[in-house]
N, C-alpha and C. Protein backbone atom coordinates (compact mmCIF):
# COMPACT_ATOMS: atom_id res chain seq x y z
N UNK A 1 38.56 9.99 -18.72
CA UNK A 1 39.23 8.82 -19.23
C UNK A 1 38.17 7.83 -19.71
N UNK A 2 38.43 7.34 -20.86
CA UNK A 2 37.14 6.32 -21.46
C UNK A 2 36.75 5.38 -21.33
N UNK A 3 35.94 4.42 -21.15
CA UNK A 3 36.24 3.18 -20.55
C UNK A 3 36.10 2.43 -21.92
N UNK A 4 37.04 1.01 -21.46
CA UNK A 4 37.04 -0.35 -22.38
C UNK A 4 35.92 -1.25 -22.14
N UNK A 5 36.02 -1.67 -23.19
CA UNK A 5 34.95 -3.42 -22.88
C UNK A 5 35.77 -4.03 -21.86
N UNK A 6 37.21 -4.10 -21.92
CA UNK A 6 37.93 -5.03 -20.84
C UNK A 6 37.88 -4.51 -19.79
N UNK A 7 37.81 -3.30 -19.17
CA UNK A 7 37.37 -2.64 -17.87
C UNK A 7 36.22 -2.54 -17.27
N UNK A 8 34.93 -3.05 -18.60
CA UNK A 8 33.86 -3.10 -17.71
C UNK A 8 33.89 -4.63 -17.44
N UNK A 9 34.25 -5.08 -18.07
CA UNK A 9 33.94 -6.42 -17.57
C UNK A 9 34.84 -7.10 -16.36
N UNK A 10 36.14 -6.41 -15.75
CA UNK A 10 36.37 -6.95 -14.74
C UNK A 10 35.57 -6.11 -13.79
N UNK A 11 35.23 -4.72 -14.09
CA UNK A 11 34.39 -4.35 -13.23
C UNK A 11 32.64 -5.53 -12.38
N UNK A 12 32.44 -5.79 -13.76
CA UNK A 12 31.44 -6.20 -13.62
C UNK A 12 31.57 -8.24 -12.73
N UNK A 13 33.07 -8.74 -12.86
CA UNK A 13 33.17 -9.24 -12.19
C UNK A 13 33.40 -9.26 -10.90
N UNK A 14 34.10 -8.43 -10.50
CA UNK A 14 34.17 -7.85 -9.36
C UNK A 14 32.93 -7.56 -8.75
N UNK A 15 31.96 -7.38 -9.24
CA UNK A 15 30.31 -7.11 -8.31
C UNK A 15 29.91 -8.30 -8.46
N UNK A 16 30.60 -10.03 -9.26
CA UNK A 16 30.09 -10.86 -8.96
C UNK A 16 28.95 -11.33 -10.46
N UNK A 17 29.34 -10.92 -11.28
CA UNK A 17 28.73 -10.77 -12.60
C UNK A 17 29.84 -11.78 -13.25
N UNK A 18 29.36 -12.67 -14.12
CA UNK A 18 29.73 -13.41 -15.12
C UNK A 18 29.30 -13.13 -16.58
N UNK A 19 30.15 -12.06 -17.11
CA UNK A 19 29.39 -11.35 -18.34
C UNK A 19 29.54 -12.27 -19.57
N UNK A 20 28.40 -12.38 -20.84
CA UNK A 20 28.95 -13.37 -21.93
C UNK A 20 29.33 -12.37 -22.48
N UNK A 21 30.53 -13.05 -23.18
CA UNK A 21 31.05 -12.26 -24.58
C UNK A 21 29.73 -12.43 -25.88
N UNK A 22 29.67 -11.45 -26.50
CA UNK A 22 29.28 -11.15 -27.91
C UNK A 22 30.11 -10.86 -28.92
N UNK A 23 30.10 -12.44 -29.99
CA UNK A 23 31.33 -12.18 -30.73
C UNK A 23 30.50 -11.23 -32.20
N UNK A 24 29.40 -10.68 -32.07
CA UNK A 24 28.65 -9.81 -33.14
C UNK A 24 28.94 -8.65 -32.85
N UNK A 25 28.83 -8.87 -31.38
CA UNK A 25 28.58 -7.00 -30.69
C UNK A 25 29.85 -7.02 -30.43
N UNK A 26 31.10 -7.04 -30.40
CA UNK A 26 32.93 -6.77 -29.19
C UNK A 26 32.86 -5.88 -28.25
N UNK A 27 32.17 -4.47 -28.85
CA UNK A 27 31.59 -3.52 -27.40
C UNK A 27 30.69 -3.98 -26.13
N UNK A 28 30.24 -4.84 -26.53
CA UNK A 28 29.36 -5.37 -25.49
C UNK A 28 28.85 -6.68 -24.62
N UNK A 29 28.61 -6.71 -24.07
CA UNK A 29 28.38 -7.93 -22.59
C UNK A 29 27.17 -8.06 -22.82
N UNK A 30 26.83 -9.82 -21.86
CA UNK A 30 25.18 -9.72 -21.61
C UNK A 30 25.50 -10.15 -20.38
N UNK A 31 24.86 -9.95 -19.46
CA UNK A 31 24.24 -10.66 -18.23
C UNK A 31 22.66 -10.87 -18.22
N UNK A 32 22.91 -11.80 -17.17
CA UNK A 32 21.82 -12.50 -16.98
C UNK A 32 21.16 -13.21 -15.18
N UNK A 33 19.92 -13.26 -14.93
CA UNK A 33 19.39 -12.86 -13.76
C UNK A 33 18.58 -13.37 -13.82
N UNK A 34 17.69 -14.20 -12.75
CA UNK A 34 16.37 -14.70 -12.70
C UNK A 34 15.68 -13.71 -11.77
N UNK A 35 14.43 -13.27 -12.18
CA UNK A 35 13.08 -12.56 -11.75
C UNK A 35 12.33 -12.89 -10.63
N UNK A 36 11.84 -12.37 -9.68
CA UNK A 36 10.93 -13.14 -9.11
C UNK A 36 9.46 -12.57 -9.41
N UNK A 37 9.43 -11.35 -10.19
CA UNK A 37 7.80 -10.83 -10.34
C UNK A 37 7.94 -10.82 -11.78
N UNK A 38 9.36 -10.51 -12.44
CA UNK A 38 9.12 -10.31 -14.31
C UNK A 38 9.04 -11.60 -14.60
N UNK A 39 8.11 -11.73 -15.90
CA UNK A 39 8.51 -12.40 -17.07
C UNK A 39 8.09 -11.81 -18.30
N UNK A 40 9.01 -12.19 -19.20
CA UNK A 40 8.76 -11.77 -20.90
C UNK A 40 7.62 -12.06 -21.39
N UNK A 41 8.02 -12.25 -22.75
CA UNK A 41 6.98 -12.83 -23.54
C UNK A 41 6.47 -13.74 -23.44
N UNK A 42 7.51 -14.77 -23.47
CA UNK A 42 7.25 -16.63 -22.89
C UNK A 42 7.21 -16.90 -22.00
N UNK A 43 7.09 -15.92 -20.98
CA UNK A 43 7.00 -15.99 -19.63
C UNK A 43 8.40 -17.08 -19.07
N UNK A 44 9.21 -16.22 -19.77
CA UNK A 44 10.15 -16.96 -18.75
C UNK A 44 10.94 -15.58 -17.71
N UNK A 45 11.38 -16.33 -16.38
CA UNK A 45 11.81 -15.64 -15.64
C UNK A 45 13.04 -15.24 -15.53
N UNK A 46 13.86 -15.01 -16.55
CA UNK A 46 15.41 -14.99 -16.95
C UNK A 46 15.34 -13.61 -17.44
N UNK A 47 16.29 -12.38 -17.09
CA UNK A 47 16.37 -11.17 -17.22
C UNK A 47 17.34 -11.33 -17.86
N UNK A 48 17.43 -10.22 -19.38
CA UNK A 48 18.98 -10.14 -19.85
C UNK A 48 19.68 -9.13 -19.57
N UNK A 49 20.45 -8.48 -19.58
CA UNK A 49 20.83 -7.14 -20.01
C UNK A 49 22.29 -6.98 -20.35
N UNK A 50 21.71 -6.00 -21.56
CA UNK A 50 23.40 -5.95 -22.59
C UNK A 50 23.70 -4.91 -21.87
N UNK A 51 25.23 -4.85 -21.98
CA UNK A 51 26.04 -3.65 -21.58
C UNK A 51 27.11 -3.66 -22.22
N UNK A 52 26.78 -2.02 -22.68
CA UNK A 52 27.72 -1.59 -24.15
C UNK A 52 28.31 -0.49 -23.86
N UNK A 53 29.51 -0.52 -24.19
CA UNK A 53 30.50 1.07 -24.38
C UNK A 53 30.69 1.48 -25.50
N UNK A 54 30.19 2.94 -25.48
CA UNK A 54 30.20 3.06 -27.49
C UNK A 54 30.95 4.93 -27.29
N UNK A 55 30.99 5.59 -28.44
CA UNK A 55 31.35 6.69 -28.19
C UNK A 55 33.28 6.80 -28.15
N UNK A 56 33.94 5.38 -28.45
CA UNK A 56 34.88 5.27 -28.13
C UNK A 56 35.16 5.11 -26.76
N UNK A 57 34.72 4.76 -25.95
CA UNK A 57 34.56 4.91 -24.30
C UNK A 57 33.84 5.77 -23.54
N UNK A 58 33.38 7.08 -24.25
CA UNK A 58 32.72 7.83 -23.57
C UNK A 58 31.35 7.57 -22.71
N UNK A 59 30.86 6.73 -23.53
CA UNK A 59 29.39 6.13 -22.92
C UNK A 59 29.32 4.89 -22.69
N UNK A 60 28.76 4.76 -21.66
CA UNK A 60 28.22 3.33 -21.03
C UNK A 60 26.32 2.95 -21.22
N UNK A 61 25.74 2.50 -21.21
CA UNK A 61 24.55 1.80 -21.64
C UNK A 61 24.19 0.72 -21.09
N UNK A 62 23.16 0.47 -20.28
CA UNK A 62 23.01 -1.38 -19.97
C UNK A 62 21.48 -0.99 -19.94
N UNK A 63 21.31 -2.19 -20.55
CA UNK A 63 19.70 -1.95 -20.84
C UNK A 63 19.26 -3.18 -20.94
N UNK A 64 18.02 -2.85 -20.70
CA UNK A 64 16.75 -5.05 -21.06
C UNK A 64 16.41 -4.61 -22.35
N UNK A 65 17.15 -5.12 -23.04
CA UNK A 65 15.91 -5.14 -24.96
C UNK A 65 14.90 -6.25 -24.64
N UNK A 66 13.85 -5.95 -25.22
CA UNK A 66 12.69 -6.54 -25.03
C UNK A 66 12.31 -6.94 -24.42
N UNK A 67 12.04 -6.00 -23.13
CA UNK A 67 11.49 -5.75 -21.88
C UNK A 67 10.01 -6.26 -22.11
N UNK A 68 9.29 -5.62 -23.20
CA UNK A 68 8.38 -5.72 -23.32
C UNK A 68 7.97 -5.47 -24.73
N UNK A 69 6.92 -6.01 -25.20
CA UNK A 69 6.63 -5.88 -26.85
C UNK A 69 4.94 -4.79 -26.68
N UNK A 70 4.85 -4.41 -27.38
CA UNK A 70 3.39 -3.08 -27.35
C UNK A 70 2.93 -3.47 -29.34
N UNK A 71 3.36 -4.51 -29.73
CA UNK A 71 3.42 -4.62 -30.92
C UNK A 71 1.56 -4.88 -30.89
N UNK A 72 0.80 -4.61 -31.37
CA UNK A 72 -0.63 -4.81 -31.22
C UNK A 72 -1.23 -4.77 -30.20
N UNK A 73 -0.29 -4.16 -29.09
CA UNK A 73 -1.48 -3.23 -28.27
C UNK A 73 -2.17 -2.06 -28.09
N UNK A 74 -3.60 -2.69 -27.71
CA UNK A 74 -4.16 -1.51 -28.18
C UNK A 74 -4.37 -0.34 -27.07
N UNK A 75 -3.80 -0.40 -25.95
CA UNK A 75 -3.45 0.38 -24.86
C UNK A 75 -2.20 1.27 -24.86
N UNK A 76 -1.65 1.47 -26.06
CA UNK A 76 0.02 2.04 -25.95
C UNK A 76 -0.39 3.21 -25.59
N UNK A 77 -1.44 3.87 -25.06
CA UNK A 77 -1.62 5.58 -24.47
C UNK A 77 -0.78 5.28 -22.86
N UNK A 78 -1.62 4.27 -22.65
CA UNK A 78 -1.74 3.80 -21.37
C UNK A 78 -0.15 3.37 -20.73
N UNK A 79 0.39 2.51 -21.73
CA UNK A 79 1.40 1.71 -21.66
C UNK A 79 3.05 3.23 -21.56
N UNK A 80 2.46 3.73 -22.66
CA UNK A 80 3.34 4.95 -22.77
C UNK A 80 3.42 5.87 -21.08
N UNK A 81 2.08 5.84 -20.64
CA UNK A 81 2.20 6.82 -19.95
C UNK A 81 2.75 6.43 -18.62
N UNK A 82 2.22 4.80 -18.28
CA UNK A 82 3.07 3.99 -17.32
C UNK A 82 4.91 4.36 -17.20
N UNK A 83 5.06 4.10 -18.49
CA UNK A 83 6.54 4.30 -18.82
C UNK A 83 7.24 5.61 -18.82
N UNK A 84 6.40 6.81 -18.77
CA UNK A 84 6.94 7.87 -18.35
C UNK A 84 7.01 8.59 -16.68
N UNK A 85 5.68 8.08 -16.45
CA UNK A 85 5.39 7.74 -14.65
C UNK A 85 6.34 7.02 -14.29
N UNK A 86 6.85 6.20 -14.39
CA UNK A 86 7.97 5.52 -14.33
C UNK A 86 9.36 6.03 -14.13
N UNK A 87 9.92 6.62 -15.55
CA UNK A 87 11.36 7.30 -15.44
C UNK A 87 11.01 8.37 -14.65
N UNK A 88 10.09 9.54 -14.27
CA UNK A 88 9.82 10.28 -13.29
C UNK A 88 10.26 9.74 -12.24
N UNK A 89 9.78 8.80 -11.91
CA UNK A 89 9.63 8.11 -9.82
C UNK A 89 11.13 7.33 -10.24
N UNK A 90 12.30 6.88 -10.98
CA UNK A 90 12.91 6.57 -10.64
C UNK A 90 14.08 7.56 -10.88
N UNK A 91 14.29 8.57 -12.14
CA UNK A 91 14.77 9.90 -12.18
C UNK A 91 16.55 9.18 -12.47
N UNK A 92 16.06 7.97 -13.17
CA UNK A 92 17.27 7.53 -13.83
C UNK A 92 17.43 6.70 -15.26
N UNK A 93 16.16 6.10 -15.02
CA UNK A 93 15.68 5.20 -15.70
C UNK A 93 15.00 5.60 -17.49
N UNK A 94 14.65 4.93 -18.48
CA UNK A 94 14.62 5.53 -19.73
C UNK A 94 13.66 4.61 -20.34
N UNK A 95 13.11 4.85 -21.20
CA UNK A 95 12.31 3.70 -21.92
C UNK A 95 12.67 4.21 -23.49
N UNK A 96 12.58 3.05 -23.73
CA UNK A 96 12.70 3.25 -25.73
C UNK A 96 11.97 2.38 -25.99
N UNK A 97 11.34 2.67 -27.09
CA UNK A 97 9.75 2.39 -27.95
C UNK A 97 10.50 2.56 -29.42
N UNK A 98 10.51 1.44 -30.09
CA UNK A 98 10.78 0.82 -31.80
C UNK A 98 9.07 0.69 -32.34
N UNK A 99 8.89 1.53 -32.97
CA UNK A 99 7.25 1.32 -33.65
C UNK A 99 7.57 0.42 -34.75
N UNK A 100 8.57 -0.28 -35.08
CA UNK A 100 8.62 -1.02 -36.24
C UNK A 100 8.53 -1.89 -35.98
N UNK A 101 9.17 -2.57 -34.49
CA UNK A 101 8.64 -3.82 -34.29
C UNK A 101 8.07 -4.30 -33.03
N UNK A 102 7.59 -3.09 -32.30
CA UNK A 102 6.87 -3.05 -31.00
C UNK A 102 7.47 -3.11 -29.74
N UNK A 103 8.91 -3.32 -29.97
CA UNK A 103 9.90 -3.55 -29.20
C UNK A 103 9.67 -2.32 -27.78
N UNK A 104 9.93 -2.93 -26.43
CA UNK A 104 10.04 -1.96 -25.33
C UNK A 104 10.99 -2.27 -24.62
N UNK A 105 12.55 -1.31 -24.64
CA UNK A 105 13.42 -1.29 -23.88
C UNK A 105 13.79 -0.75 -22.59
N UNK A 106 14.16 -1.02 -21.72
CA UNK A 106 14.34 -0.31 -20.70
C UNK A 106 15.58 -0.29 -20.29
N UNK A 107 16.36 1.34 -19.87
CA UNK A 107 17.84 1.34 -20.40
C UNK A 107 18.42 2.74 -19.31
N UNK A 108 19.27 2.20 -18.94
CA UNK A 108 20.37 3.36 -18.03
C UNK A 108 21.59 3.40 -18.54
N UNK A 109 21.94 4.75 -19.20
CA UNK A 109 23.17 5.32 -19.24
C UNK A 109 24.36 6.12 -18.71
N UNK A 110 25.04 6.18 -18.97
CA UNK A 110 26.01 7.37 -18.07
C UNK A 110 27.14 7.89 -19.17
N UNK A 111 27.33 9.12 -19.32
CA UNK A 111 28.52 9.45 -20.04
C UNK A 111 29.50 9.51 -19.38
N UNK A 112 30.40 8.80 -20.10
CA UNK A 112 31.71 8.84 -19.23
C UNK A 112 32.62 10.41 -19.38
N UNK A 113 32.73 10.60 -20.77
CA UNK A 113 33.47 11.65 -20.94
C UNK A 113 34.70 11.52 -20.66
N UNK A 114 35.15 12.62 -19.96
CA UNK A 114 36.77 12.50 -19.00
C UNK A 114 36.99 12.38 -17.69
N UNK A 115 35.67 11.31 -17.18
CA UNK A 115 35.30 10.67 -16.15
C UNK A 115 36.14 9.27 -16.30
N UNK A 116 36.04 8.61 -14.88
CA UNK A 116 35.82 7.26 -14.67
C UNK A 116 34.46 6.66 -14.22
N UNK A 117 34.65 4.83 -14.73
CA UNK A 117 33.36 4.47 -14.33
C UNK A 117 33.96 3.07 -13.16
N UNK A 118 32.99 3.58 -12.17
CA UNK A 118 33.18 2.89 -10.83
C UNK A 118 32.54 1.61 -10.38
N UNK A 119 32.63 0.49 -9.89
CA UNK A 119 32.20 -0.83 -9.38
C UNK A 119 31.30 -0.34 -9.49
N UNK A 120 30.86 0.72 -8.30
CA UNK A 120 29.33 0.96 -7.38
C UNK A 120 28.74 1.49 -8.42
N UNK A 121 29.00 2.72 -9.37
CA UNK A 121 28.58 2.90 -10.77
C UNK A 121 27.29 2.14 -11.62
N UNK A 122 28.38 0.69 -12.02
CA UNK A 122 27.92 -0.06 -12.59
C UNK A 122 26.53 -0.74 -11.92
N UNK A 123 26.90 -1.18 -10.54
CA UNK A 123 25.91 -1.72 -9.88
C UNK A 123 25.02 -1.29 -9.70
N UNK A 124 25.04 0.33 -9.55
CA UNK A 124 23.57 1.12 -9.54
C UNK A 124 22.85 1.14 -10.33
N UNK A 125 23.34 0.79 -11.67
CA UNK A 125 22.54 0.51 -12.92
C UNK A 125 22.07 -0.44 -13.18
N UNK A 126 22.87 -1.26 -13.01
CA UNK A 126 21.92 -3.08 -13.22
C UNK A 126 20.93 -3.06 -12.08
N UNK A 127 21.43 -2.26 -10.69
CA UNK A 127 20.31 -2.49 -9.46
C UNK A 127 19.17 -1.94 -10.08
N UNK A 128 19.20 -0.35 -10.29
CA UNK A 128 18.24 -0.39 -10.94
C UNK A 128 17.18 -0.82 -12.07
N UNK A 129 17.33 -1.37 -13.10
CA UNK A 129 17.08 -2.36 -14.27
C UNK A 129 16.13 -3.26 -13.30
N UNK A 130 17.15 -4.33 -12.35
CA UNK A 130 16.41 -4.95 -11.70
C UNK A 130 15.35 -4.83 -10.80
N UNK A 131 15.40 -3.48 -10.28
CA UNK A 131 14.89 -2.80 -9.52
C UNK A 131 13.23 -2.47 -9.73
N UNK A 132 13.46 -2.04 -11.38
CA UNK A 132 12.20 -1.37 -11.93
C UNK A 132 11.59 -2.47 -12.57
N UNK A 133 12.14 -3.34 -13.22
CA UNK A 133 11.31 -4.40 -13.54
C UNK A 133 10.42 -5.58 -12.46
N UNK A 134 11.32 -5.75 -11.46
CA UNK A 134 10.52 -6.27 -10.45
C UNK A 134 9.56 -5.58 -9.68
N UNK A 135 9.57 -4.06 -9.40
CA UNK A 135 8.55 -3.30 -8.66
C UNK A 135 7.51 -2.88 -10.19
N UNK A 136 7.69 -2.86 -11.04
CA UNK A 136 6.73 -2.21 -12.06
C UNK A 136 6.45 -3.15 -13.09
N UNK A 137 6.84 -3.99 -13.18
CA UNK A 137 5.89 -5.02 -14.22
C UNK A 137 4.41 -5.54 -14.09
N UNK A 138 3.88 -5.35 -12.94
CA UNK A 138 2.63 -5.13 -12.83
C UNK A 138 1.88 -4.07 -13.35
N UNK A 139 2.58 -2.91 -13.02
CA UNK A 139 1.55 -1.67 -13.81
C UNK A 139 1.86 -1.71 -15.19
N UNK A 140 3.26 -2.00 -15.88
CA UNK A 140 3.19 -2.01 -16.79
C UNK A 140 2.02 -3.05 -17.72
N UNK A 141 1.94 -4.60 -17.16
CA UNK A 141 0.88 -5.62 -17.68
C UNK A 141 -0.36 -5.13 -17.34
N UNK A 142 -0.64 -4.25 -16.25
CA UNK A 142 -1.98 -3.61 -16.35
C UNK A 142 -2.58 -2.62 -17.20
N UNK A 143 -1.60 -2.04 -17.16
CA UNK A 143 -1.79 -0.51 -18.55
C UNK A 143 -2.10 -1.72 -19.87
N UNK A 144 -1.06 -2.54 -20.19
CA UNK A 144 -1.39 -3.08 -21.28
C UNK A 144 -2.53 -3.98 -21.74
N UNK A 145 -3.07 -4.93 -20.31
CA UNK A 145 -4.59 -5.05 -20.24
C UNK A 145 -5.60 -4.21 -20.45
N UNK A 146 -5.54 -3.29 -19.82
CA UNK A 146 -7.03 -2.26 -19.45
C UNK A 146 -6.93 -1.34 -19.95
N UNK A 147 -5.55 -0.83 -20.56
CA UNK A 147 -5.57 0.60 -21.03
C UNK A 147 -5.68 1.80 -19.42
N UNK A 148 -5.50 1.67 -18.13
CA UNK A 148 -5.55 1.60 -17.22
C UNK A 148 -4.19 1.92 -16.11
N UNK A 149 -3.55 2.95 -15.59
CA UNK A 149 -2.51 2.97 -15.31
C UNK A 149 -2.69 3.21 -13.48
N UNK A 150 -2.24 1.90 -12.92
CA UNK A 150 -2.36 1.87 -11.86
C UNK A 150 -0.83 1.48 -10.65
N UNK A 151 -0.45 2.70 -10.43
CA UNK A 151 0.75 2.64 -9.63
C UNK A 151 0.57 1.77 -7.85
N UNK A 152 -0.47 1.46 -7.77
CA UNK A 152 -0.81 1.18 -6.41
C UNK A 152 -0.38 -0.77 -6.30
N UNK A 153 -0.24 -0.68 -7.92
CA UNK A 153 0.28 -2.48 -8.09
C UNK A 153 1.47 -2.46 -7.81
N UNK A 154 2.22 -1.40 -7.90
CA UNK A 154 4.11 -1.65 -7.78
C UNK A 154 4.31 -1.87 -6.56
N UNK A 155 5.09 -3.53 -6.52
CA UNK A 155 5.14 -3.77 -5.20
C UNK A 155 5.70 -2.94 -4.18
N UNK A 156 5.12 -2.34 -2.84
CA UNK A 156 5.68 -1.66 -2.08
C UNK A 156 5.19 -0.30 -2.20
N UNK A 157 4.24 0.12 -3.03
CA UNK A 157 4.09 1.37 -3.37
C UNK A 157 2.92 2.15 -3.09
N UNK A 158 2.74 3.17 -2.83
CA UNK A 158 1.53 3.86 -3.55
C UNK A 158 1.39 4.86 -4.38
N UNK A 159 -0.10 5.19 -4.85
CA UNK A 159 0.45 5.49 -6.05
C UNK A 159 0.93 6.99 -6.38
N UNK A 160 1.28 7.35 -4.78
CA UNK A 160 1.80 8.86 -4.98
C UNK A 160 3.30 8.56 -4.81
N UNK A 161 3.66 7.98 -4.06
CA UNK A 161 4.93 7.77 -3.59
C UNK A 161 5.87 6.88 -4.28
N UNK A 162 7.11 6.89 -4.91
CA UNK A 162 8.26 6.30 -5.42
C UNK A 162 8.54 5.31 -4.80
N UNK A 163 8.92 4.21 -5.24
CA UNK A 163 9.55 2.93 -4.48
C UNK A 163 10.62 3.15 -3.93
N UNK A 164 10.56 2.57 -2.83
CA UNK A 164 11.80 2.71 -1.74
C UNK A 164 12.20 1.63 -0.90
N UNK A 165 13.49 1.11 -1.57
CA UNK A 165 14.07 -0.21 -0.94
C UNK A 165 13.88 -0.07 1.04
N UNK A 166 13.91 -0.83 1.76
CA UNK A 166 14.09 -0.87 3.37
C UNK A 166 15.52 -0.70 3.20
N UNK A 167 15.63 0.55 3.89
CA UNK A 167 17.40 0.47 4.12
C UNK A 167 17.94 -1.09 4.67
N UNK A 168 17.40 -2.09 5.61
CA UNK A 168 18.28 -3.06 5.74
C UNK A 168 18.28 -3.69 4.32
N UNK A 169 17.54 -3.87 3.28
CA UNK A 169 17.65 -4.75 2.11
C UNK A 169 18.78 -3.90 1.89
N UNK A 170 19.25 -2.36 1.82
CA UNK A 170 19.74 -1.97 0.63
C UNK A 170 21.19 -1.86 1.53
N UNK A 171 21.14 -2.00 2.91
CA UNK A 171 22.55 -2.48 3.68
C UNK A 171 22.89 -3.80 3.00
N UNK A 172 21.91 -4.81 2.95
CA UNK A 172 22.36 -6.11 2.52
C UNK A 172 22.91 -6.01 1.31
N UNK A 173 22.25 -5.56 0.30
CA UNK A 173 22.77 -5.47 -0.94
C UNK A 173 24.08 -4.84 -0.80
N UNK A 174 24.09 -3.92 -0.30
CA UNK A 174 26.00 -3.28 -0.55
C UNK A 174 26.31 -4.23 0.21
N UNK A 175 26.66 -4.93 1.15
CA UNK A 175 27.31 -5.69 1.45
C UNK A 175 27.60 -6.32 0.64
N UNK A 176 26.25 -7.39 0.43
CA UNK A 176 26.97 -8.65 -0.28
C UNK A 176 27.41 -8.56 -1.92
N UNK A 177 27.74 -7.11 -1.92
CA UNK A 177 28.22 -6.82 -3.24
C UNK A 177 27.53 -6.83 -4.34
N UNK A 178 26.20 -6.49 -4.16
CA UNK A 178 25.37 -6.68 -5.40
C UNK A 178 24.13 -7.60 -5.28
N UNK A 179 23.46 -7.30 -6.37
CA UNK A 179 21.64 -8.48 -6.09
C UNK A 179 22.11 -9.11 -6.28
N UNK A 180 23.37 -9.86 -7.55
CA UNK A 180 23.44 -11.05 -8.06
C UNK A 180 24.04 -12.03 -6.90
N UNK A 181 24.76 -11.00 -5.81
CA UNK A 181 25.73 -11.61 -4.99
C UNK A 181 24.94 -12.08 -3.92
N UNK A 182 23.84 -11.30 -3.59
CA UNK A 182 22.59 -12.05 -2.32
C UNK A 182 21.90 -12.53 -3.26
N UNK A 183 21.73 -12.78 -4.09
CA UNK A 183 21.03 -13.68 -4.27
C UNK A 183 21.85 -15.42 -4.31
N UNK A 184 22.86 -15.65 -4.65
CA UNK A 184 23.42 -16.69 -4.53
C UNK A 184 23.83 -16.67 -3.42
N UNK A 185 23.89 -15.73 -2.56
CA UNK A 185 24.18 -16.36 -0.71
C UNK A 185 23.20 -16.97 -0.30
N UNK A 186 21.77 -16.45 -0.61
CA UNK A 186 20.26 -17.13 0.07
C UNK A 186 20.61 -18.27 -1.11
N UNK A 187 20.77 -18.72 -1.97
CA UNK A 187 20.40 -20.09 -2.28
C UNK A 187 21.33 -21.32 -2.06
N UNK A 188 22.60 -20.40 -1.21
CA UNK A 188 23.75 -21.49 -0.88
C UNK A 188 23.07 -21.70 0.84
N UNK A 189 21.77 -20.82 1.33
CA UNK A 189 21.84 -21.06 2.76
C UNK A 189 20.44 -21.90 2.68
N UNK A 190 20.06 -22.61 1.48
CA UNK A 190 18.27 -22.43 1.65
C UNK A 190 18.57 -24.22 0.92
């Protein structure tokens, strides 16, 4: 069964998400998130991510466009290879590279098909998004410094081993229904 724009988005309220409409895109949502290790270009600490149903419903998509820009760097061996070390250790995760305008996306899909798509679904995808940008934006800004790919920067990591939430964080998180949802409990208690 296919999903709607109007089904993801009460979905996505329901985990506590306030999605904007896009009156360019109609297939698609943005949310939005503050960082505590990313920032962009301008270094600001505000995460976006669109989420689109295309395929007629069959596919779902939520992704960070311009995660990162490689537009005149001269490390993209490095940067590339971060980004494939990467979707390896998370074995969900995707990167897309635009050589036209240096653009670096980072993006989780799911086909729906003659599936349904579920609360927890959704949440596993934005968790992750959030997930990989806060544990790997270090190696990624290092590769792109030094030409240099060093996994031992991802917070929590080394550089043989995959990141791995503490099961109590990742009890907390299902509880409180999502990052977006602990995160506004700690700032209503702080």
């Amino acid at each position: 069964m296919p999903v709607s724009i109007e089904e993801l988005k009460v979905h996505l309220r329901a985990l506590g998400h306030e999605p904007i409409e896009r009156p360019d895109a109609p297939q698609s949502v943005v949310l939005g998130f503050n960082s505590s290790v990313y920032r962009d270009a301008e270094g600001d600490s505000r995460v976006f991510l669109v989420c689109s149903v295309s395929e007629e419903g069959d596919y779902l998509e939520i992704s960070a466009p311009r995660a990162y820009s490689a537009q005149g760097c001269k490390f993209k061996g490095a940067v590339f290879a971060a980004m494939l070390e990467m979707s390896f250790r998370t074995q969900f995760l995707q990167f897309e590279y635009d050589p036209a305008d240096g653009e670096v996306r980072l993006s989780a899909d799911l086909p729906v098909e003659d599936g349904t798509v579920t609360p927890k679904q959704i949440d596993r995808m934005i968790g992750a998004l959030a997930f990989a940008l806060e544990t790997f934006d270090p190696v990624i800004r290092h590769a792109m410094a030094t030409g240099r790919v060093d996994f031992s920067l991802a917070s929590g990591t080394t550089p043989d081993e995959p990141p791995r939430l503490p099961a109590e964080i990742q009890e907390l998180l299902t509880r409180a229904g999502g990052l977006e949802n602990l995160r506004r409990l700690v700032e209503e208690k702080t």
